[in-house]
N, C-alpha and C. Protein backbone atom coordinates (compact mmCIF):
# COMPACT_ATOMS: atom_id res chain seq x y z
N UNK A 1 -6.73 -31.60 -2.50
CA UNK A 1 -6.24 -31.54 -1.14
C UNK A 1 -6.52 -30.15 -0.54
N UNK A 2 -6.67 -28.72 -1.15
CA UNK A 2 -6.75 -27.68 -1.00
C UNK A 2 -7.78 -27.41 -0.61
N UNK A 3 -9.22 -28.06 -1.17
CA UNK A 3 -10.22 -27.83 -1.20
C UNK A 3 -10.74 -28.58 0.30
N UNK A 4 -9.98 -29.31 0.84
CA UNK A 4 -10.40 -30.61 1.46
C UNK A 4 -9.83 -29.19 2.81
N UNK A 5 -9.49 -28.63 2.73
CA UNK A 5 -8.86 -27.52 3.69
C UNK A 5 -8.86 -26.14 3.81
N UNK A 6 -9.99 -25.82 2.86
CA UNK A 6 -10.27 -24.46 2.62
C UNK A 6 -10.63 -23.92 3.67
N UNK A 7 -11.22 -24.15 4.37
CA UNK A 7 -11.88 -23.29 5.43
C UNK A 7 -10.49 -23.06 6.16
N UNK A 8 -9.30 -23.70 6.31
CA UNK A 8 -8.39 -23.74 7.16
C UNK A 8 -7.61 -22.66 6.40
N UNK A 9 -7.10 -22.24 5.23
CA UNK A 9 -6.33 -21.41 4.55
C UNK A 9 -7.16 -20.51 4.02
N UNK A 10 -8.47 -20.31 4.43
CA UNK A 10 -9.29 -18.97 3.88
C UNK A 10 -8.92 -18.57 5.39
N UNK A 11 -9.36 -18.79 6.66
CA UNK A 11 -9.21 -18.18 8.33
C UNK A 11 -7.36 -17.73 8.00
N UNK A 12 -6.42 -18.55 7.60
CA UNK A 12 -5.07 -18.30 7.74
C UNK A 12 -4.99 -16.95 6.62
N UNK A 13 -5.44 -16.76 5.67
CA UNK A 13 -5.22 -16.00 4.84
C UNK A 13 -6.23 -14.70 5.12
N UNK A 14 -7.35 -14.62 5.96
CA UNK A 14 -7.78 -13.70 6.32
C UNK A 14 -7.25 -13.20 7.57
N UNK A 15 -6.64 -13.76 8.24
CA UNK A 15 -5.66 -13.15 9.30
C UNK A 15 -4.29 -12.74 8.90
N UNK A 16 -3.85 -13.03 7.89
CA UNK A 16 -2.71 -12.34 7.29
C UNK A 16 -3.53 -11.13 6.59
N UNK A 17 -4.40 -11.27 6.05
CA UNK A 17 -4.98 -9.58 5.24
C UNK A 17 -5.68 -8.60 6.45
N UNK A 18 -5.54 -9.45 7.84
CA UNK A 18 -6.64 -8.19 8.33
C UNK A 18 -5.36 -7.56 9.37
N UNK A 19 -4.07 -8.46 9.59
CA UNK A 19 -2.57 -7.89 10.09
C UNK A 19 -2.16 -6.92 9.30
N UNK A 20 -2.12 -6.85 8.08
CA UNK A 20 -1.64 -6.62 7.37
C UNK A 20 -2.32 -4.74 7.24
N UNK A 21 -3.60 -4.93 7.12
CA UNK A 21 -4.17 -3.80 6.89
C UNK A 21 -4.20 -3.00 8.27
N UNK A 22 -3.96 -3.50 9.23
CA UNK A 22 -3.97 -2.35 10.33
C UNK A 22 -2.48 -2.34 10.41
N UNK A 23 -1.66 -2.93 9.88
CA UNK A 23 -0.45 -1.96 10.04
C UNK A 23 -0.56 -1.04 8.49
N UNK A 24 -1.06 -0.69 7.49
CA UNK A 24 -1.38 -0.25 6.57
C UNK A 24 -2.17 1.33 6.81
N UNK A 25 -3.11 0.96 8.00
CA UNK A 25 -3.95 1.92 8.47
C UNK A 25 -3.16 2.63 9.40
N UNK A 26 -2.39 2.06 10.21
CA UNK A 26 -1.68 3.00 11.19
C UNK A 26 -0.72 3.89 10.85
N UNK A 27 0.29 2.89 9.99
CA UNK A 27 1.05 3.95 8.45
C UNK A 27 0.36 4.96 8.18
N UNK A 28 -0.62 4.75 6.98
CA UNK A 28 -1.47 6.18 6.73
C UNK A 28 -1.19 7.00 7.85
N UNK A 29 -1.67 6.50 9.04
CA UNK A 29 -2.07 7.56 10.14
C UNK A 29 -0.87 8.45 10.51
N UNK A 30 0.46 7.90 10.27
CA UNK A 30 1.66 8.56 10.70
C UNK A 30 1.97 9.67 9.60
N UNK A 31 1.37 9.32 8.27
CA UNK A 31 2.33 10.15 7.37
C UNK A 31 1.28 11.27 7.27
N UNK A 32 1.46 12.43 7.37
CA UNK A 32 0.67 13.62 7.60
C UNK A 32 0.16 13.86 6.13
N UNK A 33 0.48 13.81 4.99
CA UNK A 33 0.40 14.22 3.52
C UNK A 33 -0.05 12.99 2.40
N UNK A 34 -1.01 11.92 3.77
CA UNK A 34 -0.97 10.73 2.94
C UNK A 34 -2.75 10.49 3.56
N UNK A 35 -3.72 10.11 3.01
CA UNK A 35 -5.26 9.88 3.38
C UNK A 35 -5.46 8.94 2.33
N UNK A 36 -6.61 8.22 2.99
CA UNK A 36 -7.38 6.96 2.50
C UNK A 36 -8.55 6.46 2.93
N UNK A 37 -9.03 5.68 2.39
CA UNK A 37 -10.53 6.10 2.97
C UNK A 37 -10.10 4.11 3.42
N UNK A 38 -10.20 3.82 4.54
CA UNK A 38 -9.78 1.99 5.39
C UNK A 38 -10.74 1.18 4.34
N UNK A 39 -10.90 0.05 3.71
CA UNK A 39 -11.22 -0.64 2.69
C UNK A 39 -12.09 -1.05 3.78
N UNK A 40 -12.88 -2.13 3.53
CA UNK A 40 -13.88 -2.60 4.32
C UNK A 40 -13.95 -4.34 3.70
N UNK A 41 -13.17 -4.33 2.33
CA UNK A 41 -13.06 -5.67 2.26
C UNK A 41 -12.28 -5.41 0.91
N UNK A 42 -11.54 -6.42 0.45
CA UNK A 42 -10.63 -6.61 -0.81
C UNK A 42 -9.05 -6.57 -0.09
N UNK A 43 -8.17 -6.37 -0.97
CA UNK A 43 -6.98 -6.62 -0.05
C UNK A 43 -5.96 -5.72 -1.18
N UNK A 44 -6.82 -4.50 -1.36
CA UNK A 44 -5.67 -3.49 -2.03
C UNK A 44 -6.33 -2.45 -1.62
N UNK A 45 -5.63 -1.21 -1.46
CA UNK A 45 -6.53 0.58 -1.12
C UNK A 45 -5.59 1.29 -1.86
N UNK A 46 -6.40 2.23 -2.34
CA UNK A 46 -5.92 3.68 -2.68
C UNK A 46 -5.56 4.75 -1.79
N UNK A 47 -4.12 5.06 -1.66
CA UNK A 47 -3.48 5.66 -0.72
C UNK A 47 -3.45 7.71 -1.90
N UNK A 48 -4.33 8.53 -0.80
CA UNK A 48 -4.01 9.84 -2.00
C UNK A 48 -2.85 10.40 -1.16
N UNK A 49 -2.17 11.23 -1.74
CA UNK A 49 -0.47 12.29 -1.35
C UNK A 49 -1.03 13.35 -1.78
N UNK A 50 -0.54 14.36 -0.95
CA UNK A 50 -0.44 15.45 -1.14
C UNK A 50 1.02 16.33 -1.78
N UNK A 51 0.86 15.82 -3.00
CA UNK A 51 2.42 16.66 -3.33
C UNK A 51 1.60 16.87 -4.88
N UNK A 52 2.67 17.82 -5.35
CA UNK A 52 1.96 18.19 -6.64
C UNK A 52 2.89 17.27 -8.11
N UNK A 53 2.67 16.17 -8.18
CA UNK A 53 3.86 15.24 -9.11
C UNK A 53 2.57 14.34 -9.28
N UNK A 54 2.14 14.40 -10.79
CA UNK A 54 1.25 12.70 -11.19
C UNK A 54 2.10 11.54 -10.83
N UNK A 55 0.73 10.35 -10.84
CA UNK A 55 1.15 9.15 -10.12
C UNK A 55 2.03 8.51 -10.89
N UNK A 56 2.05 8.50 -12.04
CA UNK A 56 2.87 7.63 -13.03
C UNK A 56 4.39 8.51 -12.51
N UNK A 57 4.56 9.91 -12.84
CA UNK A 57 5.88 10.23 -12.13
C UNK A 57 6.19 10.52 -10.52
N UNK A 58 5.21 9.68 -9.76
CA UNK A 58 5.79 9.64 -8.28
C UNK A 58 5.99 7.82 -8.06
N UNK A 59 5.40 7.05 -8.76
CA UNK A 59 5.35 5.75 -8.76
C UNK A 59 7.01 5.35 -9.37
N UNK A 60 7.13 6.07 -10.75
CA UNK A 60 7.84 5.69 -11.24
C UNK A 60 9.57 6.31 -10.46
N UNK A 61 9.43 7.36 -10.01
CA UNK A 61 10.58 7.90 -9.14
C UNK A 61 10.79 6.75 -7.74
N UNK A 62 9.71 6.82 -7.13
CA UNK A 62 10.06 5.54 -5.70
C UNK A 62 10.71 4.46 -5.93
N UNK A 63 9.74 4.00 -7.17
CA UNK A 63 10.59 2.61 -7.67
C UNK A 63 11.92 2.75 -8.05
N UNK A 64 12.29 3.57 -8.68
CA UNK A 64 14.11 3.56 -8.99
C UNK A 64 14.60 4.22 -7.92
N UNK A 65 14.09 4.80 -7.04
CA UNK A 65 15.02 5.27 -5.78
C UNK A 65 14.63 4.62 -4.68
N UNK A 66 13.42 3.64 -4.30
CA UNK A 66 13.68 2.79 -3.00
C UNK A 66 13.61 1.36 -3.60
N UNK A 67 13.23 0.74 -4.85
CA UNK A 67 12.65 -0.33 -4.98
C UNK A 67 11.23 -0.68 -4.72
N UNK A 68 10.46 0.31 -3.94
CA UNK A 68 9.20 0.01 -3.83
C UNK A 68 8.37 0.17 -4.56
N UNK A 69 7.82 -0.66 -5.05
CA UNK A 69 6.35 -0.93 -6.17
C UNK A 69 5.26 -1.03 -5.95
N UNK A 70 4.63 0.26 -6.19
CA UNK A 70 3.00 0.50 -6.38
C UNK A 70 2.44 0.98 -7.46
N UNK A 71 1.43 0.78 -7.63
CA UNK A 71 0.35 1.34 -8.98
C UNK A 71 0.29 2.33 -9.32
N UNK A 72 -0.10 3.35 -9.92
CA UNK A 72 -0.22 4.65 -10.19
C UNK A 72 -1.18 4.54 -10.08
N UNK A 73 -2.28 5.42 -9.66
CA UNK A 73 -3.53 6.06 -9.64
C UNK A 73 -4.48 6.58 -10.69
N UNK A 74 -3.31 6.88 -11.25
CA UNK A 74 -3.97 7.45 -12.64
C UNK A 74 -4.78 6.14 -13.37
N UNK A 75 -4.13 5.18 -13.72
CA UNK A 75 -4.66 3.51 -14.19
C UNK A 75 -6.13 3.50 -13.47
N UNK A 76 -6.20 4.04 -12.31
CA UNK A 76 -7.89 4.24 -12.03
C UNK A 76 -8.66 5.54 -12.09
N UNK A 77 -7.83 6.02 -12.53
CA UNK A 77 -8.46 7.57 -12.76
C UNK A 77 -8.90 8.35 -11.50
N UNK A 78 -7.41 8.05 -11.25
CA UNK A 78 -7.10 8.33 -9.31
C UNK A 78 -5.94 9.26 -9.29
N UNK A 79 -6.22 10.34 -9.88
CA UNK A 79 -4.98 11.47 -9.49
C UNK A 79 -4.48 11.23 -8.34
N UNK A 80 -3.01 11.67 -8.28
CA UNK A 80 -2.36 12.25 -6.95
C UNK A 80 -2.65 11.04 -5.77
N UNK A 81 -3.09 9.72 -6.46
CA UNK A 81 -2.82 8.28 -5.52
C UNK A 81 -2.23 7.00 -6.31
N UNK A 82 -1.90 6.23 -4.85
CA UNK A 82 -1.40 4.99 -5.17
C UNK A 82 -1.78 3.88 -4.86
N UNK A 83 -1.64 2.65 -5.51
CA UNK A 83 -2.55 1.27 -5.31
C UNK A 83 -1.68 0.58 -4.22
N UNK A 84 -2.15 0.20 -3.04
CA UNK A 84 -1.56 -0.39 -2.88
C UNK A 84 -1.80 -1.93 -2.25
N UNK A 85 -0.81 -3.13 -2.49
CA UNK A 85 -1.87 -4.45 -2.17
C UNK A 85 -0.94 -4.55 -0.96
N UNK A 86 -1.96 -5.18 -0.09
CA UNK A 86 -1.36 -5.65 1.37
C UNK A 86 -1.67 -7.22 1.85
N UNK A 87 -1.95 -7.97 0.74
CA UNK A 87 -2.39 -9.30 1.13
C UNK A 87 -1.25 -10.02 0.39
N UNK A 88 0.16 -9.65 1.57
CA UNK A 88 1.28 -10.37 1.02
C UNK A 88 2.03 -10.39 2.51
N UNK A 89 3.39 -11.11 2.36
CA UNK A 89 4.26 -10.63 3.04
C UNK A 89 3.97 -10.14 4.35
N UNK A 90 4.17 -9.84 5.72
CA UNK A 90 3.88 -8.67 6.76
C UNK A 90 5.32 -8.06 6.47
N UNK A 91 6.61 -8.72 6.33
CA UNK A 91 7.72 -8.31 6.54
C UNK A 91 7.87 -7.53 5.49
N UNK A 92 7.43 -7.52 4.26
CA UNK A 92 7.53 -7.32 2.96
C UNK A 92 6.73 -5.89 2.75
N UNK A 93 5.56 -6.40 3.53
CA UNK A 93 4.86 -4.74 3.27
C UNK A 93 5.51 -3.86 4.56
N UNK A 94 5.60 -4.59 5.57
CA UNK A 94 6.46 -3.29 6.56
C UNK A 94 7.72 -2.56 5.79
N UNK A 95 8.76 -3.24 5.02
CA UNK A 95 9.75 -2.78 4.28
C UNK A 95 9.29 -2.04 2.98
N UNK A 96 8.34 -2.38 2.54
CA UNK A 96 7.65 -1.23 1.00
C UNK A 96 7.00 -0.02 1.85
N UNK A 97 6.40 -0.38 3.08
CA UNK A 97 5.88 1.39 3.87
C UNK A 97 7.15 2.04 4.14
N UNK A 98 8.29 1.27 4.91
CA UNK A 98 9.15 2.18 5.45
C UNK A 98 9.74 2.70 4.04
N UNK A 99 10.19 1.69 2.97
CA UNK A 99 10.50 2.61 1.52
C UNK A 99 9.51 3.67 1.00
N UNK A 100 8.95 3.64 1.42
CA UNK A 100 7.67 4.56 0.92
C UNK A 100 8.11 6.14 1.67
N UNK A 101 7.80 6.23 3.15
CA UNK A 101 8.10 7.03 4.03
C UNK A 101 9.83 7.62 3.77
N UNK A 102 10.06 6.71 3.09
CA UNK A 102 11.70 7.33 2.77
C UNK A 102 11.80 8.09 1.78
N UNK A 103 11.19 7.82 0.88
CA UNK A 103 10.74 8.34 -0.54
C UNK A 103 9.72 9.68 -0.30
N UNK A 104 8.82 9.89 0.41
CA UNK A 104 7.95 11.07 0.81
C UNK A 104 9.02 11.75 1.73
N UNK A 105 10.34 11.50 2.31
CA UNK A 105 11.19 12.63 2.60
C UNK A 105 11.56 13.00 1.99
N UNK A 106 12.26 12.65 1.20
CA UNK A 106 13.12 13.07 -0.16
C UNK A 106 12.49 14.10 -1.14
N UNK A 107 10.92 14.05 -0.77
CA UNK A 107 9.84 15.04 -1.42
C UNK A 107 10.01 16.30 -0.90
N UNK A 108 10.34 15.85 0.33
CA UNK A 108 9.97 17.23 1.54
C UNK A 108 11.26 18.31 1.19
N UNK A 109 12.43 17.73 0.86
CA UNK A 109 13.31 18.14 0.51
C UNK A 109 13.43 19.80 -0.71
């Protein structure tokens, strides 16, 4: 039945990943200490920070202080970034950026 409708849930599912990534891109754009180079296709990017804390201990701090879950960087041999997938949710990834942005204050601190 899926198959009989693909073309209909590949268009629905590429308009949820291409929503998704320009609110992803505009994020980046707000947080001053945060760069990425805009993906051009796939539905995850590497977000780099500017703070001096490896990814495994900035990944692993967000998650127990906002709940938000991302990759460590290091797993790609991506110092000082984070994985992040955006082909989910809109509501879901708007609430993991704003946890995110909450978590990079708490840095500033």
């Amino acid at each position: 039945m899926s198959l009989a409708h693909s073309d209909k849930l590949l268009e629905r599912n590429r308009g949820i990943v291409r929503e998704n990534l320009a609110i992803l891109d505009a994020w980046v754009a707000s947080e001053p200490r945060l760069t990425y180079t805009k993906p051009q296709a796939g539905t995850t990017a590497l977000v780099y920070y500017d703070y001096n804390l490896p990814s495994y201990e900035f990944c692993e701090r967000m998650y127990h202080e906002t709940g938000a879950f991302v990759t460590p960087g290091d797993c790609f041999e991506q110092p000082h970034s984070v994985r992040i997938g955006y082909a989910n949710n809109t509501l879901v990834l708007k609430d993991g950026l704003n946890s995110f942005s909450a978590f990079l204050q708490t840095l500033e601190k």
